[in-house]
N, C-alpha and C. Protein backbone atom coordinates (compact mmCIF):
# COMPACT_ATOMS: atom_id res chain seq x y z
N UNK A 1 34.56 34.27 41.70
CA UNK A 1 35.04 35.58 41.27
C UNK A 1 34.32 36.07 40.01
N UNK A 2 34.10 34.97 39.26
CA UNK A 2 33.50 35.32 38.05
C UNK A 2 32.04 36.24 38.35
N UNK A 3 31.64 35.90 38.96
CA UNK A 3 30.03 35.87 39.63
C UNK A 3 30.46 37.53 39.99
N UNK A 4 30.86 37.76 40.64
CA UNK A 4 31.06 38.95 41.04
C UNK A 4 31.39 40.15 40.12
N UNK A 5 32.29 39.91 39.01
CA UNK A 5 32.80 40.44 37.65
C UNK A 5 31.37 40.40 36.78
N UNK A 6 30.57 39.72 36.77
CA UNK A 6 29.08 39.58 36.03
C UNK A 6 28.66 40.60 36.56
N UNK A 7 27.75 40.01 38.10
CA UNK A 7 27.18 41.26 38.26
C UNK A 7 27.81 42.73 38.54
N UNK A 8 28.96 43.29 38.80
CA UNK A 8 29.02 44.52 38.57
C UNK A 8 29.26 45.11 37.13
N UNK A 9 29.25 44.41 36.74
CA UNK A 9 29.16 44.64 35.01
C UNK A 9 27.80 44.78 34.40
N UNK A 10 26.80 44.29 35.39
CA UNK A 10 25.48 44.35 34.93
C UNK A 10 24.62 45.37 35.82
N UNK A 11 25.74 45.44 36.52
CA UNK A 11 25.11 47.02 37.31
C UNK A 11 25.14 48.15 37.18
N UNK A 12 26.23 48.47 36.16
CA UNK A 12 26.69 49.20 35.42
C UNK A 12 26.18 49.47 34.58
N UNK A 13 26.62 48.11 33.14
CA UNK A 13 25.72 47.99 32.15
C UNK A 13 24.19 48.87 32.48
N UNK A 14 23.69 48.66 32.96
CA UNK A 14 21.94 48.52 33.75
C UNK A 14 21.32 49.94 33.25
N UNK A 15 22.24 50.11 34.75
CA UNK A 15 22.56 52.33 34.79
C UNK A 15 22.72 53.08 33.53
N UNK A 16 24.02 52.82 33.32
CA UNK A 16 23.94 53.42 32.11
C UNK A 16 22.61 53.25 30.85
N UNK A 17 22.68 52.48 30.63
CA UNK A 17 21.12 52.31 29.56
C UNK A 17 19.75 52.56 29.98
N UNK A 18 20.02 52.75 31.38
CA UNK A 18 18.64 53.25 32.06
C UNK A 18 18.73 55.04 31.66
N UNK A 19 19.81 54.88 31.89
CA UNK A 19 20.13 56.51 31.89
C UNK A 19 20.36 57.46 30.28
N UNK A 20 20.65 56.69 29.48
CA UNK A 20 20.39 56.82 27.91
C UNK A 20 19.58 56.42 27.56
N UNK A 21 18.27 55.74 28.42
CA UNK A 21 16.63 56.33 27.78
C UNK A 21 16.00 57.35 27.87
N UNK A 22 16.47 57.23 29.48
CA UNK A 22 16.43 58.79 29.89
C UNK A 22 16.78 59.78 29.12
N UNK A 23 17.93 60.14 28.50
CA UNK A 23 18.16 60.87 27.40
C UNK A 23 17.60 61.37 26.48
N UNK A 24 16.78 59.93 25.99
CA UNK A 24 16.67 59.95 24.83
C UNK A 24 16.68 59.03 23.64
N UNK A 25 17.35 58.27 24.04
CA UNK A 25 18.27 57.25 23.11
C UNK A 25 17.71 55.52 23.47
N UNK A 26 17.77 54.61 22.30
CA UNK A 26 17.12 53.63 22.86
C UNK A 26 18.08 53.01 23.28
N UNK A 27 18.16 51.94 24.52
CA UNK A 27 19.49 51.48 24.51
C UNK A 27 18.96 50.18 25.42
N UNK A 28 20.04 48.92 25.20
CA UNK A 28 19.47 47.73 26.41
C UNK A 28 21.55 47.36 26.37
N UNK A 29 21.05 46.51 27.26
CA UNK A 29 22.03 45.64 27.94
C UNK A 29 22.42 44.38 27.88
N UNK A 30 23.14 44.08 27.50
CA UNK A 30 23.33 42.04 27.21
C UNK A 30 24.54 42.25 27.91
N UNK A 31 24.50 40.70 28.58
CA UNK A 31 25.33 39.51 29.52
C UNK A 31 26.57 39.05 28.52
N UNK A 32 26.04 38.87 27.40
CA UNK A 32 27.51 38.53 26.42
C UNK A 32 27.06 38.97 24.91
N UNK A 33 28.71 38.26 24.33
CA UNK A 33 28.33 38.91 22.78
C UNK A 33 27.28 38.43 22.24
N UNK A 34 27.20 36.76 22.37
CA UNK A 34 26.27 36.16 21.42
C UNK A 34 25.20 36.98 21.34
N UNK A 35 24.41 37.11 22.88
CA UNK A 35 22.99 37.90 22.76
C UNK A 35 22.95 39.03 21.89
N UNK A 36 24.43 39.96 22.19
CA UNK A 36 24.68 41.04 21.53
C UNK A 36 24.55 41.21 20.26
N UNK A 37 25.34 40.07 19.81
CA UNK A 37 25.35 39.68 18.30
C UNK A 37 23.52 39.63 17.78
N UNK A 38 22.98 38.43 17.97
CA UNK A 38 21.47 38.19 17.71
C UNK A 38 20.91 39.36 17.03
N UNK A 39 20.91 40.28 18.50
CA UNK A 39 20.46 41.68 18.40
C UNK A 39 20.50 42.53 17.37
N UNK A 40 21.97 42.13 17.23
CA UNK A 40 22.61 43.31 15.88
C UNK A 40 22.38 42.86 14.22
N UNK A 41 22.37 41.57 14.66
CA UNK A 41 21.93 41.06 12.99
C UNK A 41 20.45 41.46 12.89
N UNK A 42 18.98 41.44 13.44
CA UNK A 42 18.32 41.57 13.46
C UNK A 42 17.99 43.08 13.06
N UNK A 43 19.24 43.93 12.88
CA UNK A 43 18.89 45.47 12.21
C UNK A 43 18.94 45.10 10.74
N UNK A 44 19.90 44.18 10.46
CA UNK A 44 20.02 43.91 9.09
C UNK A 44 19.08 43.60 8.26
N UNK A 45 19.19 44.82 6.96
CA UNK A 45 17.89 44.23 5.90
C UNK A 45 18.84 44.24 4.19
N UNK A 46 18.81 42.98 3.63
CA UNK A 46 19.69 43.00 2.48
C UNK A 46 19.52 43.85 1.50
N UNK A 47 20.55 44.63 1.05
CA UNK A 47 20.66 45.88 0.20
C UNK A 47 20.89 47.05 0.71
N UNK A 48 20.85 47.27 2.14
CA UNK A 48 20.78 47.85 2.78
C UNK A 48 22.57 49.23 2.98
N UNK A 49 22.67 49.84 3.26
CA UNK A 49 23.98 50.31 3.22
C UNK A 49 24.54 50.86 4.50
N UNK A 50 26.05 50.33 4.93
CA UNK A 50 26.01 50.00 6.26
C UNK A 50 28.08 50.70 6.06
N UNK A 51 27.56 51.95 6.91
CA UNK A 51 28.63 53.04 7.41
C UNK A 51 29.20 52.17 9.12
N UNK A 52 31.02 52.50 8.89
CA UNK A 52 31.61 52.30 10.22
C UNK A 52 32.31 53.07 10.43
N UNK A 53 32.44 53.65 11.69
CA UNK A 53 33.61 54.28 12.29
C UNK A 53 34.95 53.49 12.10
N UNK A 54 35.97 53.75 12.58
CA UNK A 54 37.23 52.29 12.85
C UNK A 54 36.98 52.28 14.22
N UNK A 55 36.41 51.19 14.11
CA UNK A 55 36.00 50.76 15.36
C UNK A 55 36.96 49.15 16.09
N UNK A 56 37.92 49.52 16.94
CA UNK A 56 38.22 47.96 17.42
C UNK A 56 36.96 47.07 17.93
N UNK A 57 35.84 47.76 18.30
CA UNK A 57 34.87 46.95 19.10
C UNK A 57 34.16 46.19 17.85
N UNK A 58 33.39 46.79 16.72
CA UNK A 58 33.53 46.20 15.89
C UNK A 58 33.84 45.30 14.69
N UNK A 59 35.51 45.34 15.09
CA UNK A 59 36.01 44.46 14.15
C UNK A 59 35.61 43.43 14.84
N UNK A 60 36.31 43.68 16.45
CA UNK A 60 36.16 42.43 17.02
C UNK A 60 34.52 41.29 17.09
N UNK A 61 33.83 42.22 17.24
CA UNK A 61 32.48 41.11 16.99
C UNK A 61 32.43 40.27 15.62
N UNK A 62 32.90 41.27 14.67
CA UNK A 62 32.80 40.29 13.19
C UNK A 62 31.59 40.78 12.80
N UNK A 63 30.88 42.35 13.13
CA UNK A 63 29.84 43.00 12.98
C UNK A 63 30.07 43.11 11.04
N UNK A 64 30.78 43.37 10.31
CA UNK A 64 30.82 43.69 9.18
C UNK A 64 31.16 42.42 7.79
N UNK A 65 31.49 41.48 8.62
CA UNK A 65 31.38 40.20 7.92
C UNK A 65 29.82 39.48 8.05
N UNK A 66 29.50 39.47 9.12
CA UNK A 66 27.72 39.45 9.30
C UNK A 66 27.10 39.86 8.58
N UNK A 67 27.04 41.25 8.78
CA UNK A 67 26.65 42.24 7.77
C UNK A 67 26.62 41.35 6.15
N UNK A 68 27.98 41.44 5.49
CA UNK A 68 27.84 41.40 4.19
C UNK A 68 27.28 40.35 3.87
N UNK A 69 27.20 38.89 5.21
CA UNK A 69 26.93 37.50 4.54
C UNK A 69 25.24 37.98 4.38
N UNK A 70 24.70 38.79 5.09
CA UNK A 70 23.08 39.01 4.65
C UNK A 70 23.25 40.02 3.71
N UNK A 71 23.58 40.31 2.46
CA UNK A 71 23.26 40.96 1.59
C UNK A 71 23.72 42.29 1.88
N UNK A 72 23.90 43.10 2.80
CA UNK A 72 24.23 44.50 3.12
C UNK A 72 25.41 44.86 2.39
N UNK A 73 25.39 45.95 1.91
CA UNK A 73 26.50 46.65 1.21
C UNK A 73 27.36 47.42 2.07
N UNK A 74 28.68 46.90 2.63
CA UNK A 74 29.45 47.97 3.42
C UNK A 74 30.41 48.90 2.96
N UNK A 75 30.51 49.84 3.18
CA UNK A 75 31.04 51.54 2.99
C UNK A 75 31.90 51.56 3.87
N UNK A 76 33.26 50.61 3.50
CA UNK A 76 34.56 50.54 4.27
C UNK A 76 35.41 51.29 3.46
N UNK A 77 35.67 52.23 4.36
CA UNK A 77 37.00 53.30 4.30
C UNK A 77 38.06 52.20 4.24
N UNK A 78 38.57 51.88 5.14
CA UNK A 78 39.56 50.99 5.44
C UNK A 78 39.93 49.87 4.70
N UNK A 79 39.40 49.89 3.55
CA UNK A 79 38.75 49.07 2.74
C UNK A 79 40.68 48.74 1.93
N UNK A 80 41.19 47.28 1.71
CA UNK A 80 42.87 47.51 0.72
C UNK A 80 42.55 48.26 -0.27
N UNK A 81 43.75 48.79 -0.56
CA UNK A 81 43.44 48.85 -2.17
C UNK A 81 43.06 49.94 -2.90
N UNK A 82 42.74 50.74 -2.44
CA UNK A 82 41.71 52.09 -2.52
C UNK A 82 42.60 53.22 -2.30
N UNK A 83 42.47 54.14 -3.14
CA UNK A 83 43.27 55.58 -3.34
C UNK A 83 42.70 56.80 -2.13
N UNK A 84 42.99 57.86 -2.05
CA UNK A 84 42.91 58.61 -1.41
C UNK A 84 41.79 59.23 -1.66
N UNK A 85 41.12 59.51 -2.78
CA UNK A 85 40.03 59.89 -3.79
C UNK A 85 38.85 58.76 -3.35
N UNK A 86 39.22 57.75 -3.58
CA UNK A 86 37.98 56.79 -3.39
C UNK A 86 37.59 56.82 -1.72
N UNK A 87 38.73 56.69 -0.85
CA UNK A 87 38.33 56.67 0.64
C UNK A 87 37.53 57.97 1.57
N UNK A 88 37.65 58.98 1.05
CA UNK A 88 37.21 60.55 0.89
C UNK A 88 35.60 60.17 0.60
N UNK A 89 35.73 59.72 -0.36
CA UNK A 89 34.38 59.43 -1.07
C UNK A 89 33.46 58.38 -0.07
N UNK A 90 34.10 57.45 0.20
CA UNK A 90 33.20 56.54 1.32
C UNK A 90 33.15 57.30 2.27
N UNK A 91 34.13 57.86 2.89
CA UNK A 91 34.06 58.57 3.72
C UNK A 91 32.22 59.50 4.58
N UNK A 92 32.19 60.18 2.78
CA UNK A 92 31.13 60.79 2.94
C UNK A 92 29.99 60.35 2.57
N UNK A 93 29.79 58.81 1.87
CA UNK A 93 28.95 57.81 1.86
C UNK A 93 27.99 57.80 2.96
N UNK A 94 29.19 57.57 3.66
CA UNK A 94 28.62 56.78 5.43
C UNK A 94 27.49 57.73 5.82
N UNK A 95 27.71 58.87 5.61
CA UNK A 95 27.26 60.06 6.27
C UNK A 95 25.80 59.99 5.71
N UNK A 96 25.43 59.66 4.80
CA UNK A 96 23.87 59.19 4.11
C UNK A 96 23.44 57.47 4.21
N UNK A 97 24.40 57.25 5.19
CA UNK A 97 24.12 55.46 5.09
C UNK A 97 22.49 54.98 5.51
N UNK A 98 22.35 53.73 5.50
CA UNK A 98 20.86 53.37 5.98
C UNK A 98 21.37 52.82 7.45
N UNK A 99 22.22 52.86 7.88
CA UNK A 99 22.78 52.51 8.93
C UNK A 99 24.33 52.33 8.96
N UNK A 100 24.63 53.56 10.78
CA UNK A 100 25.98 53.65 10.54
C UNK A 100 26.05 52.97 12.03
N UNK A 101 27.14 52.08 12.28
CA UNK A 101 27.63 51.27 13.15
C UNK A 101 29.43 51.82 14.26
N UNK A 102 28.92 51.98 15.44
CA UNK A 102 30.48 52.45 15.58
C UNK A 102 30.15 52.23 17.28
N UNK A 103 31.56 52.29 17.76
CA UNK A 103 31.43 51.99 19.16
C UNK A 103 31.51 53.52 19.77
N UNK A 104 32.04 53.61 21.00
CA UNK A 104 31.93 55.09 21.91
C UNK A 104 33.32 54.62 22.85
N UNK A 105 34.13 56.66 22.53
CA UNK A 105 35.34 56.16 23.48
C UNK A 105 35.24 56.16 24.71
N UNK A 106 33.63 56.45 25.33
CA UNK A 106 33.61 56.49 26.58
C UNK A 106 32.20 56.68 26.90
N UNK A 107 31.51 56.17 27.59
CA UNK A 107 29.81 56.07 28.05
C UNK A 107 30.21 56.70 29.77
N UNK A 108 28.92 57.61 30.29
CA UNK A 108 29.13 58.23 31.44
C UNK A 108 27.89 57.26 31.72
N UNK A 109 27.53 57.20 33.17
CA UNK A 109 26.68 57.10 34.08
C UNK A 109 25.81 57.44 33.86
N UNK A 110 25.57 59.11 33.60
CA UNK A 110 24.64 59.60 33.32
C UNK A 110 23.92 59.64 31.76
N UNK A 111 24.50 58.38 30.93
CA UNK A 111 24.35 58.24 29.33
C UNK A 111 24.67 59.49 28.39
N UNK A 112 26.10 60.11 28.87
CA UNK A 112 26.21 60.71 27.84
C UNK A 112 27.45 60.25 26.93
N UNK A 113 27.91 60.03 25.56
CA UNK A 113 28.58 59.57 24.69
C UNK A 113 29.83 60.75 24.42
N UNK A 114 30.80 60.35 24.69
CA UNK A 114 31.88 60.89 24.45
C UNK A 114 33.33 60.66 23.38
N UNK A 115 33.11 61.04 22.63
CA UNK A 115 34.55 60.63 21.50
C UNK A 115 35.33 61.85 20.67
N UNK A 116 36.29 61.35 20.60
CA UNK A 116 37.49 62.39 20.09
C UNK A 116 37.72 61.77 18.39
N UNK A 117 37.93 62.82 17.53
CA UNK A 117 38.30 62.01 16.09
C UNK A 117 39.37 63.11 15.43
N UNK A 118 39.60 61.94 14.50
CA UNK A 118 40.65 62.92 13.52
C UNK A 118 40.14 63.95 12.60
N UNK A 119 39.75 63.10 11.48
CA UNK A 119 39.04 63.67 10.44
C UNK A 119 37.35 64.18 10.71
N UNK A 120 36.73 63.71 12.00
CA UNK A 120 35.40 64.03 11.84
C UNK A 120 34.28 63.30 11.95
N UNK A 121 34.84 62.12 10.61
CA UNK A 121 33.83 61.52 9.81
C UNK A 121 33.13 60.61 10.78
N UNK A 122 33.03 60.26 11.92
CA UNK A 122 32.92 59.50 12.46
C UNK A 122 31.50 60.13 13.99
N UNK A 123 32.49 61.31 14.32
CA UNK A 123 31.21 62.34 15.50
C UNK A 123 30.24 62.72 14.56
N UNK A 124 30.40 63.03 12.96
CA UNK A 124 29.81 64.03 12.33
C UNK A 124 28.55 62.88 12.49
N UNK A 125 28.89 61.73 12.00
CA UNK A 125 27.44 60.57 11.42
C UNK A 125 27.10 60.39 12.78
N UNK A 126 27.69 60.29 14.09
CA UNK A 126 26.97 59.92 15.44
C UNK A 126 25.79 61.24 15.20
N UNK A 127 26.09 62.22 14.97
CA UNK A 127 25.67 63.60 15.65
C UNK A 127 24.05 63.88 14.04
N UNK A 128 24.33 63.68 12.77
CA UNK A 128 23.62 64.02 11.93
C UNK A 128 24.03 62.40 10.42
N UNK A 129 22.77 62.28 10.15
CA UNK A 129 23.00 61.98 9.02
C UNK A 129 22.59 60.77 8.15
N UNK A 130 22.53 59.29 8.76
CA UNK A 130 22.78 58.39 9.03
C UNK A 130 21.14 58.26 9.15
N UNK A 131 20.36 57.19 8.84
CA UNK A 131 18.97 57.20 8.98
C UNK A 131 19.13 56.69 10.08
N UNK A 132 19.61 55.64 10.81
CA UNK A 132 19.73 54.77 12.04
C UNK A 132 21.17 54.94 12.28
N UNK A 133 21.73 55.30 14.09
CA UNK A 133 22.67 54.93 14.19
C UNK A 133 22.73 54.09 15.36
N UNK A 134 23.73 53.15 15.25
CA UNK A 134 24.18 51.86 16.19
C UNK A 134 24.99 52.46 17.04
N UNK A 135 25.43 52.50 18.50
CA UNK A 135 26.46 52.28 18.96
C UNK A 135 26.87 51.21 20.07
N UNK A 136 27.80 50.12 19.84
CA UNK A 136 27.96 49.11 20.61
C UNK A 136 29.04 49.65 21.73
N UNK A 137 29.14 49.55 23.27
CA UNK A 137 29.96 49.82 23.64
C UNK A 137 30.19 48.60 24.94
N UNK A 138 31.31 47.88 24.74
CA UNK A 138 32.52 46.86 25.84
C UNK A 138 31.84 47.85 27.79
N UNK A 139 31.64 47.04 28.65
CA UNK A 139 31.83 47.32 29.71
C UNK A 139 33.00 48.18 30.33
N UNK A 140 34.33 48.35 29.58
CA UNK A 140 35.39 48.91 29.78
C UNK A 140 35.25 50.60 29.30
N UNK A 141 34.07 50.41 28.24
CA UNK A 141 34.00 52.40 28.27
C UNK A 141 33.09 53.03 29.29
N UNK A 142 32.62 52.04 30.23
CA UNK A 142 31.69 53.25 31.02
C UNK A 142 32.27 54.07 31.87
N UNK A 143 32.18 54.97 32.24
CA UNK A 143 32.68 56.13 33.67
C UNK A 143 32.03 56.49 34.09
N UNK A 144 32.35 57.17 35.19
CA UNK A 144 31.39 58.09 36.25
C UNK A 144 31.35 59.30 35.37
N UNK A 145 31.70 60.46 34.85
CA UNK A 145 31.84 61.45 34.91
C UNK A 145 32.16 61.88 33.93
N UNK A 146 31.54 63.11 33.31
CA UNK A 146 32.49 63.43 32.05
C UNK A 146 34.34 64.01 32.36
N UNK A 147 34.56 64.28 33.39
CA UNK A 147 35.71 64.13 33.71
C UNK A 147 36.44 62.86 33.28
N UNK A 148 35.96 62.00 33.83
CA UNK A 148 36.32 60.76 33.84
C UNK A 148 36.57 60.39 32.36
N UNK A 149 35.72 60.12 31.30
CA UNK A 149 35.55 60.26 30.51
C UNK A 149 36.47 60.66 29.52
N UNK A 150 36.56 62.14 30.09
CA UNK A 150 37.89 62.63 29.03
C UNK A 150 39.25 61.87 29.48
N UNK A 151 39.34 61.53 30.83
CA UNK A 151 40.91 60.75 30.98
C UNK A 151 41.26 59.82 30.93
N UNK A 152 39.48 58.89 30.53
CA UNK A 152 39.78 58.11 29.68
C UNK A 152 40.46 57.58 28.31
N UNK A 153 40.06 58.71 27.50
CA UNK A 153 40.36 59.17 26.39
C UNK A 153 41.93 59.20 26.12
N UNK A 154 42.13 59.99 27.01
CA UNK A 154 43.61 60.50 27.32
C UNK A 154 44.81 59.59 27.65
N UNK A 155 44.37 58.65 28.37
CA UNK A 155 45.22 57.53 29.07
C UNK A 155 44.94 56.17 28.26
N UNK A 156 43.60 56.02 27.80
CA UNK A 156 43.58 54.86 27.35
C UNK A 156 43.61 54.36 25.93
N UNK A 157 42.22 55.78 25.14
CA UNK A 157 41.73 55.32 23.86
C UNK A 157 42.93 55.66 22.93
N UNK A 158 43.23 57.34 23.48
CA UNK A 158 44.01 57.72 22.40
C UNK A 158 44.94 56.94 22.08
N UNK A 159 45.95 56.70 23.05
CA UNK A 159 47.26 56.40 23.08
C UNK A 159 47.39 54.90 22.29
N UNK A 160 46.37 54.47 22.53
CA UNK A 160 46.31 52.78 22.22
C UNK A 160 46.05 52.45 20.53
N UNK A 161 45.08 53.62 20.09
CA UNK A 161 44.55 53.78 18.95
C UNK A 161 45.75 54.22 17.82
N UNK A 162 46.42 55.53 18.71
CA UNK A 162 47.90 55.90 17.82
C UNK A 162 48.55 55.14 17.63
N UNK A 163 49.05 54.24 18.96
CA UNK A 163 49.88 52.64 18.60
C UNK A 163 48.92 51.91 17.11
N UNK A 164 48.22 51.73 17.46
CA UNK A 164 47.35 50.49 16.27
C UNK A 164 47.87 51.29 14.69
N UNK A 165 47.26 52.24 14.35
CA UNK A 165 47.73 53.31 13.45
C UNK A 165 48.86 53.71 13.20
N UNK A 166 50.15 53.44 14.03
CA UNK A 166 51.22 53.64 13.95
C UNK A 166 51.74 55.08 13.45
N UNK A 167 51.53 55.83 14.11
CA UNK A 167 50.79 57.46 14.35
C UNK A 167 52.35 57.69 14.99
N UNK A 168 53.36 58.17 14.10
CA UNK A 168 54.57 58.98 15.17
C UNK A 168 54.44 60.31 16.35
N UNK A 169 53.25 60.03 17.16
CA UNK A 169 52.65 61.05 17.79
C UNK A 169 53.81 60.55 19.35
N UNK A 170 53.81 61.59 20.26
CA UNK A 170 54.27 61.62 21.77
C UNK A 170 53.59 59.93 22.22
N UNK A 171 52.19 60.04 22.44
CA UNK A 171 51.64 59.20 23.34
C UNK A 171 52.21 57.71 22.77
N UNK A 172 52.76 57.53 21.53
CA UNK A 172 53.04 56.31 21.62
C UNK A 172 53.90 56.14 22.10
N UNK A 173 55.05 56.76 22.34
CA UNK A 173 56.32 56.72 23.33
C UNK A 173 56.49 56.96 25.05
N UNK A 174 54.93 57.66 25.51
CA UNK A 174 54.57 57.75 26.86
C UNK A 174 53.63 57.01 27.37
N UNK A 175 52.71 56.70 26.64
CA UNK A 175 51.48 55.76 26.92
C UNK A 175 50.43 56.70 27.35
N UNK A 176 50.80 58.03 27.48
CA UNK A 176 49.25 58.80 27.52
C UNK A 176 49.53 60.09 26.66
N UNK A 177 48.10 60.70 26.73
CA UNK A 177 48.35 61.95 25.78
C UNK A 177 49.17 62.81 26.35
N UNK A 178 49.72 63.61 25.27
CA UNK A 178 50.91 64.72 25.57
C UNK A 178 50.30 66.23 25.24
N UNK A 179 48.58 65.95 24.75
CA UNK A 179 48.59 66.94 23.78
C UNK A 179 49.06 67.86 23.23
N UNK A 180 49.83 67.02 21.73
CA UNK A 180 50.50 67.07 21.01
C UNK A 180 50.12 68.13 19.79
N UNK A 181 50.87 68.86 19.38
CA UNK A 181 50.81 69.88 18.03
C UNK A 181 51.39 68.91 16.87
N UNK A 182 51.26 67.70 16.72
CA UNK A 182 51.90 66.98 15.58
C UNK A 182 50.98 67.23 14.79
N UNK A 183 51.59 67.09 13.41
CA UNK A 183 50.83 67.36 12.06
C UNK A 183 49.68 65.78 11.71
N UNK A 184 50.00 64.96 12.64
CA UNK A 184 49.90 63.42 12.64
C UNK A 184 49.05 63.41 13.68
N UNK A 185 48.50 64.32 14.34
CA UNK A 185 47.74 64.50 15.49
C UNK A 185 46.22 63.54 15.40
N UNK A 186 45.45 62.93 15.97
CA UNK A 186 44.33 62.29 15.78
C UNK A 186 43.33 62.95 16.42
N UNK A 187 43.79 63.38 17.67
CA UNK A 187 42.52 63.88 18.54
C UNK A 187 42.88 65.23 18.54
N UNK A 188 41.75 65.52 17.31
CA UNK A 188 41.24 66.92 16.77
C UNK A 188 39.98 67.30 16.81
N UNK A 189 38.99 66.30 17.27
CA UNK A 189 37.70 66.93 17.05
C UNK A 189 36.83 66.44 18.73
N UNK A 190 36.50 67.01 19.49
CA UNK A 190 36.13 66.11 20.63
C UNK A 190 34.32 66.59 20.52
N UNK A 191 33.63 65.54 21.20
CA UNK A 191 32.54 65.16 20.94
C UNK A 191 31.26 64.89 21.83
N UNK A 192 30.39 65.47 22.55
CA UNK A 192 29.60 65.33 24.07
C UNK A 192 28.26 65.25 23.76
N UNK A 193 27.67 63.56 23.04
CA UNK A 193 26.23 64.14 23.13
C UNK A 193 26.02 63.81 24.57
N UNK A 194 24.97 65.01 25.30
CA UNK A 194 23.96 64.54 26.25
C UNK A 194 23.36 64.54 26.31
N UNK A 195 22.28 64.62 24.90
CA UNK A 195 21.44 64.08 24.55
C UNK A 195 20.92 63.11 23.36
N UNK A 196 20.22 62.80 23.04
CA UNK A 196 19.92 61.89 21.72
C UNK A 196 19.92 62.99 20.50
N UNK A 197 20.63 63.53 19.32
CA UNK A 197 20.41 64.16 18.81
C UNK A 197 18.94 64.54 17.76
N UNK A 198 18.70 65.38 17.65
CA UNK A 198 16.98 65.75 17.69
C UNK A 198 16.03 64.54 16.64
N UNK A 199 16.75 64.89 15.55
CA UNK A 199 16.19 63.77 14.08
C UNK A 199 17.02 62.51 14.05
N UNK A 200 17.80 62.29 14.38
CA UNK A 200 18.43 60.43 14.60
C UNK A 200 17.37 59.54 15.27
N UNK A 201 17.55 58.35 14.68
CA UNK A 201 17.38 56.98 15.20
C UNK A 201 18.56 56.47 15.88
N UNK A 202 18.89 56.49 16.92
CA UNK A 202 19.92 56.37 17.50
C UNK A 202 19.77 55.17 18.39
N UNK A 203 20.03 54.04 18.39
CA UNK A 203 20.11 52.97 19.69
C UNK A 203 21.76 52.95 20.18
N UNK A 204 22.11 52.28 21.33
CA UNK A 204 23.13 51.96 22.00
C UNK A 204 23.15 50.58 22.54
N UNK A 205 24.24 49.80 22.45
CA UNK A 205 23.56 48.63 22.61
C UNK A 205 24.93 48.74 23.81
N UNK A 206 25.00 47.72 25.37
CA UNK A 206 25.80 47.66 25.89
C UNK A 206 26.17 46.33 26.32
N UNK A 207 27.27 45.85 26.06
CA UNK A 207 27.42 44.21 26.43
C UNK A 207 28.55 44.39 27.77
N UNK A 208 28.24 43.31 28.56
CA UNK A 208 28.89 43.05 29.38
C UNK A 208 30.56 42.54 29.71
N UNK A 209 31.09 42.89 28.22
CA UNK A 209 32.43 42.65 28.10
C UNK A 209 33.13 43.62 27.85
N UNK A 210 34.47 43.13 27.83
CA UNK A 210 35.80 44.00 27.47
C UNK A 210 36.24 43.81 25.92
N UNK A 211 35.82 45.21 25.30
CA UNK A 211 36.02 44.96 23.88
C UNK A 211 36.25 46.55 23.53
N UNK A 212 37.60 46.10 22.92
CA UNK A 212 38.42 47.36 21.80
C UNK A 212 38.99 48.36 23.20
N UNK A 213 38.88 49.38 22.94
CA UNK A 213 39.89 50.81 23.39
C UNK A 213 39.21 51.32 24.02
């Protein structure tokens, strides 16, 4: 069974990154994290300054503890401890980083990147800013379709993300979006490159697992 769960994951995987060169965008494919991992340390140069989305896919690799053990300086919002003033401020750090790191709430077939945000800060650095941007994305965000895509969003990322955040929004009490007029609202900004944006360094990296939202 396993065998079977590989390769359509690598058939997938495949497509899609075939199809976001096509684009534009550099992008490959790994079988697991480790390779994934390798890969990603190998952007790392010490001193370097290193922007994240809130990314579950990223925590989960341990992409930002890597990071700091080689010297890199990270520009964590999320960071304890920190006032409203200071997080604002990283915020817009990221946005001039030497590299910004973040996953995608949804990869199409045809390699286009799809995500919804609260504040911004996060589509703004995919879209401009950022000398290099990373995006790692789990086998679980690809779709057929930008249809698809968005109901992904809808059914899976949002709702799951408001839970984590503990967001008194509808979807945590239904399990999908309600689109909601709450003042607490998250998905405020929605996001379609389909292409590589013009002046970015943009790679995509795609692993063959199930990781984050």
């Amino acid at each position: 069974m396993q065998e079977v769960h590989s390769w359509h994951a690598e058939a997938l995987g495949k497509q899609a990154a075939a199809s976001l060169v096509k684009n534009g965008f550099t992008a490959e494919y790994f079988d697991n994290r480790e390779h994934l991992i390798k890969a990603v340390e190998a952007l790392f140069v010490p001193g370097m300054s290193i922007g994240c989305g809130g990314s579950m896919t990223i925590r989960e690799l341990g992409i930002l503890d890597r990071a700091r053990d080689r010297g890199c300086t990270i520009l964590d919002h999320n960071a304890p401890g920190i006032d409203a003033d200071t997080r604002m401020n990283i915020l817009r750090q990221q946005l001039t980083s030497d590299l910004f790191i973040s996953s995608t709430n949804a990869l199409t077939l045809d390699g286009e990147l799809v995500n919804v945000d609260g504040n911004g800060n996060r589509v703004a650095a995919l879209s401009f800013g950022p000398k290099k941007v990373l995006v790692i994305a789990g086998i679980n965000k690809i779709v057929s379709t930008l249809d698809d895509a968005l109901a992904r969003i809808e059914l899976t990322a949002s709702p799951k993300n408001n839970k984590r955040l503990n967001k008194p929004n509808p979807c945590t009490k239904s399990g999908y979006c309600m689109d909601c007029d709450a003042e607490t609202r998250i998905c405020r900004i929605y996001s379609i490159l389909k292409r590589k944006p013009a002046a970015s360094d943009f790679t995509v990296f795609i692993v063959g697992e199930v990781l984050g939202f």
